[in-house]
N, C-alpha and C. Protein backbone atom coordinates (compact mmCIF):
# COMPACT_ATOMS: atom_id res chain seq x y z
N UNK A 1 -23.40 -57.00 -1.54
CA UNK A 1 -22.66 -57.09 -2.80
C UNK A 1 -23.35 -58.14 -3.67
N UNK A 2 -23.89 -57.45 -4.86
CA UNK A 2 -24.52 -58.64 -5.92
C UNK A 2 -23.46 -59.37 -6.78
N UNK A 3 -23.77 -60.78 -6.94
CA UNK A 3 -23.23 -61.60 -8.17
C UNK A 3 -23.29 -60.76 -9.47
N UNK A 4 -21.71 -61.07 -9.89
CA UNK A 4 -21.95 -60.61 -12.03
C UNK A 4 -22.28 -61.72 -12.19
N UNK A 5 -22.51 -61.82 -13.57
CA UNK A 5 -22.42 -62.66 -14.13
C UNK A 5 -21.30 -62.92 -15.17
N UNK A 6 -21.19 -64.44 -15.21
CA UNK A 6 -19.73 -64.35 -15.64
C UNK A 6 -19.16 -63.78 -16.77
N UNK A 7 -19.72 -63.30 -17.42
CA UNK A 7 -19.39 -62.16 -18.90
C UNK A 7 -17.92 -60.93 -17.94
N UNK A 8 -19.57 -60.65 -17.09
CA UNK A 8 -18.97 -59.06 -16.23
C UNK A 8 -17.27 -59.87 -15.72
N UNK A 9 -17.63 -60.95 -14.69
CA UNK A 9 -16.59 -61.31 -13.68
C UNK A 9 -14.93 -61.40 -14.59
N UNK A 10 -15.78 -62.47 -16.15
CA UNK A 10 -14.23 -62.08 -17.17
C UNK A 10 -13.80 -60.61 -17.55
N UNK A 11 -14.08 -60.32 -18.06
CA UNK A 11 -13.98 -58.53 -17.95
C UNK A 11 -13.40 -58.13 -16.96
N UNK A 12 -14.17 -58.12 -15.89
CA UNK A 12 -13.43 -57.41 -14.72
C UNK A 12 -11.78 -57.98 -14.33
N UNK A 13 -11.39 -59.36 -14.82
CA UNK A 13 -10.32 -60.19 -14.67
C UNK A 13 -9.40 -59.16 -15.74
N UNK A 14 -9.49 -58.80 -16.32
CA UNK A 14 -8.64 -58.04 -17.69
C UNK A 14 -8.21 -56.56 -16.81
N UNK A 15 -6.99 -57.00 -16.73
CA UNK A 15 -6.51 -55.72 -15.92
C UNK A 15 -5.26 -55.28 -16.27
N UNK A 16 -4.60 -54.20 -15.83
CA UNK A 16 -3.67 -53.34 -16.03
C UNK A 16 -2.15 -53.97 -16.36
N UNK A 17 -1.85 -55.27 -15.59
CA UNK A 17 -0.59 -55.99 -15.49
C UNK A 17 -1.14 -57.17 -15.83
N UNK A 18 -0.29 -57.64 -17.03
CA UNK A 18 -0.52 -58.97 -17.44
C UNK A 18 -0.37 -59.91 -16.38
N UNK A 19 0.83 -59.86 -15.40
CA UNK A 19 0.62 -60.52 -13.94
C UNK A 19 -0.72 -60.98 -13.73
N UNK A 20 -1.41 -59.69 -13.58
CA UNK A 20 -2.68 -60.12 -12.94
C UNK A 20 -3.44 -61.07 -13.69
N UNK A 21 -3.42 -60.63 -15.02
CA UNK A 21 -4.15 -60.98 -16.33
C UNK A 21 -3.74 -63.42 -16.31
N UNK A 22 -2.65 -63.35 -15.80
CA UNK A 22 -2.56 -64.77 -16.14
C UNK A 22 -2.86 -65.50 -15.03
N UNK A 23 -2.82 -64.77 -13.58
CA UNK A 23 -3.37 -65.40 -12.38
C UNK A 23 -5.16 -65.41 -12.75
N UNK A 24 -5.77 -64.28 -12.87
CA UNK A 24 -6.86 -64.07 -12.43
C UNK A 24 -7.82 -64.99 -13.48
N UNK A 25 -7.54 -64.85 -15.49
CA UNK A 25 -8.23 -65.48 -16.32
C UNK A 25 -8.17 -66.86 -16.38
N UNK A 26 -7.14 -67.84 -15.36
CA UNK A 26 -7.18 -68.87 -15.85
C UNK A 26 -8.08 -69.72 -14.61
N UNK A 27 -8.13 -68.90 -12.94
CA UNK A 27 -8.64 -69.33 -12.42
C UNK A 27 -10.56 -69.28 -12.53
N UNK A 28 -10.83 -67.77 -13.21
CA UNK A 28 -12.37 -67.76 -13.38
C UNK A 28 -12.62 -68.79 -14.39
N UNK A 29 -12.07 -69.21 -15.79
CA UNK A 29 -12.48 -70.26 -16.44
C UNK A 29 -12.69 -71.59 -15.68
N UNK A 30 -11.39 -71.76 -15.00
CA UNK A 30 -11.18 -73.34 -14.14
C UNK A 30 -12.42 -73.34 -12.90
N UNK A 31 -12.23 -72.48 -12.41
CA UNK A 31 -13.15 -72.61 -10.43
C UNK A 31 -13.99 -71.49 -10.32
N UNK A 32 -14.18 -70.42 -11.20
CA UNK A 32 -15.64 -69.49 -10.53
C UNK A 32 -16.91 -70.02 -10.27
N UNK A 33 -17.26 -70.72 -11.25
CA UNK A 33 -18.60 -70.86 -11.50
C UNK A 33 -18.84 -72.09 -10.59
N UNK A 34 -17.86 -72.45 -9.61
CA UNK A 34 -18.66 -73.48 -8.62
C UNK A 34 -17.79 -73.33 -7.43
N UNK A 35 -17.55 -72.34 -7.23
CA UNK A 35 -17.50 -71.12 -5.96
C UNK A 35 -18.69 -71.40 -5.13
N UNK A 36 -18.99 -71.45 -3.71
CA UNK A 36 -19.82 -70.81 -3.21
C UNK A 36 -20.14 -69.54 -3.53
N UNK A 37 -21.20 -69.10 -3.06
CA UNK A 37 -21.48 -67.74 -3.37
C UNK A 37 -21.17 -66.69 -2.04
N UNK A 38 -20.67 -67.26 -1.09
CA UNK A 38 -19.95 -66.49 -0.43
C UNK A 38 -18.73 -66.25 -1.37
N UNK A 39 -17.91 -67.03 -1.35
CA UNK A 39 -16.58 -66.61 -2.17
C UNK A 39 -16.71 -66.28 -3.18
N UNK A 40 -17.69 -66.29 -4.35
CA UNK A 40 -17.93 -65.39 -4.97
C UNK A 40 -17.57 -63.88 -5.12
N UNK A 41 -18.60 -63.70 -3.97
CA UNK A 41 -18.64 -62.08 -3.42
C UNK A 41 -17.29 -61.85 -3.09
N UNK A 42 -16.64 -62.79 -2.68
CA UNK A 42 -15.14 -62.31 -2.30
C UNK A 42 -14.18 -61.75 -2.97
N UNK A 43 -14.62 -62.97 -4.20
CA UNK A 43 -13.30 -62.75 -5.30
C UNK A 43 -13.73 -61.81 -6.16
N UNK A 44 -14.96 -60.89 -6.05
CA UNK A 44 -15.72 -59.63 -6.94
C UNK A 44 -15.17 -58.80 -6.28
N UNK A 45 -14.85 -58.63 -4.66
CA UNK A 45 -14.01 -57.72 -3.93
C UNK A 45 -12.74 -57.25 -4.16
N UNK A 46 -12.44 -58.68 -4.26
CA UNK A 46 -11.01 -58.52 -4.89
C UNK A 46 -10.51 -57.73 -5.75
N UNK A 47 -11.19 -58.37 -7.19
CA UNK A 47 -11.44 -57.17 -8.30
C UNK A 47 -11.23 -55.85 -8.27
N UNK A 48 -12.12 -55.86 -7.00
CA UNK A 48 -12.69 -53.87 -6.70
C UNK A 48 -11.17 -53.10 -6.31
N UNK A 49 -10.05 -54.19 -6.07
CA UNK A 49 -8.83 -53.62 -5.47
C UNK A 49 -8.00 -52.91 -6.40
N UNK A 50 -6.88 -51.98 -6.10
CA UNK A 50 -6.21 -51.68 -6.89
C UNK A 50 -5.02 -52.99 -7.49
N UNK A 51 -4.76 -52.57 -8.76
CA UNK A 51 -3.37 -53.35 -9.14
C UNK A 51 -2.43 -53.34 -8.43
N UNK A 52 -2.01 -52.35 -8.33
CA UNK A 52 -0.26 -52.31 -7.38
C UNK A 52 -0.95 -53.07 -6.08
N UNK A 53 -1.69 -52.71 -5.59
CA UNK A 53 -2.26 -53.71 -4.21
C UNK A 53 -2.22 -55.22 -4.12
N UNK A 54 -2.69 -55.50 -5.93
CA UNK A 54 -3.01 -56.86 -5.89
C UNK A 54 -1.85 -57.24 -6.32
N UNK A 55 -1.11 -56.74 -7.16
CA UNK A 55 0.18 -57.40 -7.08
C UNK A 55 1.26 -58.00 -6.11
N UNK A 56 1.35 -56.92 -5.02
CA UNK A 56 2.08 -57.04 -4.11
C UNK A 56 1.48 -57.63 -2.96
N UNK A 57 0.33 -58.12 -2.94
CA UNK A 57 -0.53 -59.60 -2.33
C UNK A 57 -0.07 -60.39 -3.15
N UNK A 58 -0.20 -60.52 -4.06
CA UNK A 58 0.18 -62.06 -5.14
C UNK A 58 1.72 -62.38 -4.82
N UNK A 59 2.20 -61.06 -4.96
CA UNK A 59 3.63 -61.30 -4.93
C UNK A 59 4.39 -61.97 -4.16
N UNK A 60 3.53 -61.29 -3.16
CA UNK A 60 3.75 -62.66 -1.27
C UNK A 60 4.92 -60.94 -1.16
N UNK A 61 4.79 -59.58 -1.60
CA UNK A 61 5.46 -58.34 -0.72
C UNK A 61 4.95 -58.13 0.37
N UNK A 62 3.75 -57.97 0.46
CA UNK A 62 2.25 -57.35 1.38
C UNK A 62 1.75 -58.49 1.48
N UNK A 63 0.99 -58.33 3.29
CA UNK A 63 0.26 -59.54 3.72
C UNK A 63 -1.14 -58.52 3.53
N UNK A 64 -2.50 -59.29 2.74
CA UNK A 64 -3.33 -58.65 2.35
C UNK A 64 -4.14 -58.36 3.80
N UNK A 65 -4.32 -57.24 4.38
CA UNK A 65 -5.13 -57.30 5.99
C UNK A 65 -6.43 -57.87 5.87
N UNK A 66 -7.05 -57.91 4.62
CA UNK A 66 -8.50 -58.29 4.90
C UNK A 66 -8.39 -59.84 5.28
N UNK A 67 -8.96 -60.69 5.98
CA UNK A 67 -8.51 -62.05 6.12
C UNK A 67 -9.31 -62.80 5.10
N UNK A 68 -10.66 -62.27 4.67
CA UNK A 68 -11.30 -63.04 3.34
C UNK A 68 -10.84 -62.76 2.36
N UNK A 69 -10.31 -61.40 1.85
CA UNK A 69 -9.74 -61.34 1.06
C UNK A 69 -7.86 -62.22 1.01
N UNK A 70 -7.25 -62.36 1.89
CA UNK A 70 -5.99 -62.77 2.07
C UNK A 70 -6.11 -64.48 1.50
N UNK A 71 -7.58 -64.81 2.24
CA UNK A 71 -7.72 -66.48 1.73
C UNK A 71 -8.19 -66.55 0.47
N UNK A 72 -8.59 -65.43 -0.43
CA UNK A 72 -9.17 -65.33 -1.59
C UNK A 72 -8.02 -65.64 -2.28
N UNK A 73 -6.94 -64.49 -2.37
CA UNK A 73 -6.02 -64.88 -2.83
C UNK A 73 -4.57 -65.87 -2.81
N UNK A 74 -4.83 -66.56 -1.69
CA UNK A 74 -4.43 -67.72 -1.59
C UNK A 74 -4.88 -68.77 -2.79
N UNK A 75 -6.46 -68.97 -2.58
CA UNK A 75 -7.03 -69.88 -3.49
C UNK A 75 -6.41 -69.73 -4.73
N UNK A 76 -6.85 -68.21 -5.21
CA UNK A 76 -6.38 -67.68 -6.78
C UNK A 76 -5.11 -68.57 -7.45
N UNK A 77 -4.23 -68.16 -5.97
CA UNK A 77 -2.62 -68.59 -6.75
C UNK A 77 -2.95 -70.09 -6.61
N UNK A 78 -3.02 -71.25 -6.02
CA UNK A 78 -3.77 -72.29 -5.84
C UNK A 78 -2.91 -73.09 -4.67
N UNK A 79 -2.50 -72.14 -4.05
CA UNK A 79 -1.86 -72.75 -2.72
C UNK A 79 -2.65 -72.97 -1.86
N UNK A 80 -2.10 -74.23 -0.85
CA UNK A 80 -3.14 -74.16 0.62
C UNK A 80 -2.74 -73.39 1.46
N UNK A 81 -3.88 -73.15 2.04
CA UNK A 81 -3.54 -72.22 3.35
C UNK A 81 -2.93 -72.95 4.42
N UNK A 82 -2.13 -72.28 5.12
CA UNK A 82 -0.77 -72.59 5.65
C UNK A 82 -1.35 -73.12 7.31
């Protein structure tokens, strides 16, 4: 999986449910760009997910099965992992 660059990564943050829209744009301004580049790739995965999916991960409905992805979105919301 290649790096966007951050043009693409904002873009790709602009999604279907403003939900998503106020979790996802405020963390790529604040913490993408000094991400490892493992987590990088993670949080581009993320992206690749559906909305209703990612909602109901955010939501804390659904426990997300991927475990990089599950700590991805941990970070996002800006909680510690438990």
């Amino acid at each position: 999986l290649e790096l966007m660059n951050i043009a693409r990564v904002r873009w790709a943050c602009r999604r279907g449910m403003l939900e998503l829209d106020v979790l996802f744009q405020p963390f790529v301004e604040a913490h993408y760009q000094q991400l490892p580049d493992n987590d990088k790739q993670t949080f581009i995965r993320l992206l690749e997910c559906e909305d209703p999916e990612l909602f109901a991960w955010f939501m804390g409905h659904e426990q997300c099965p991927d475990v990089d992805l599950a700590a991805m979105v941990i970070k996002v919301r800006g909680r510690p992992a438990p």
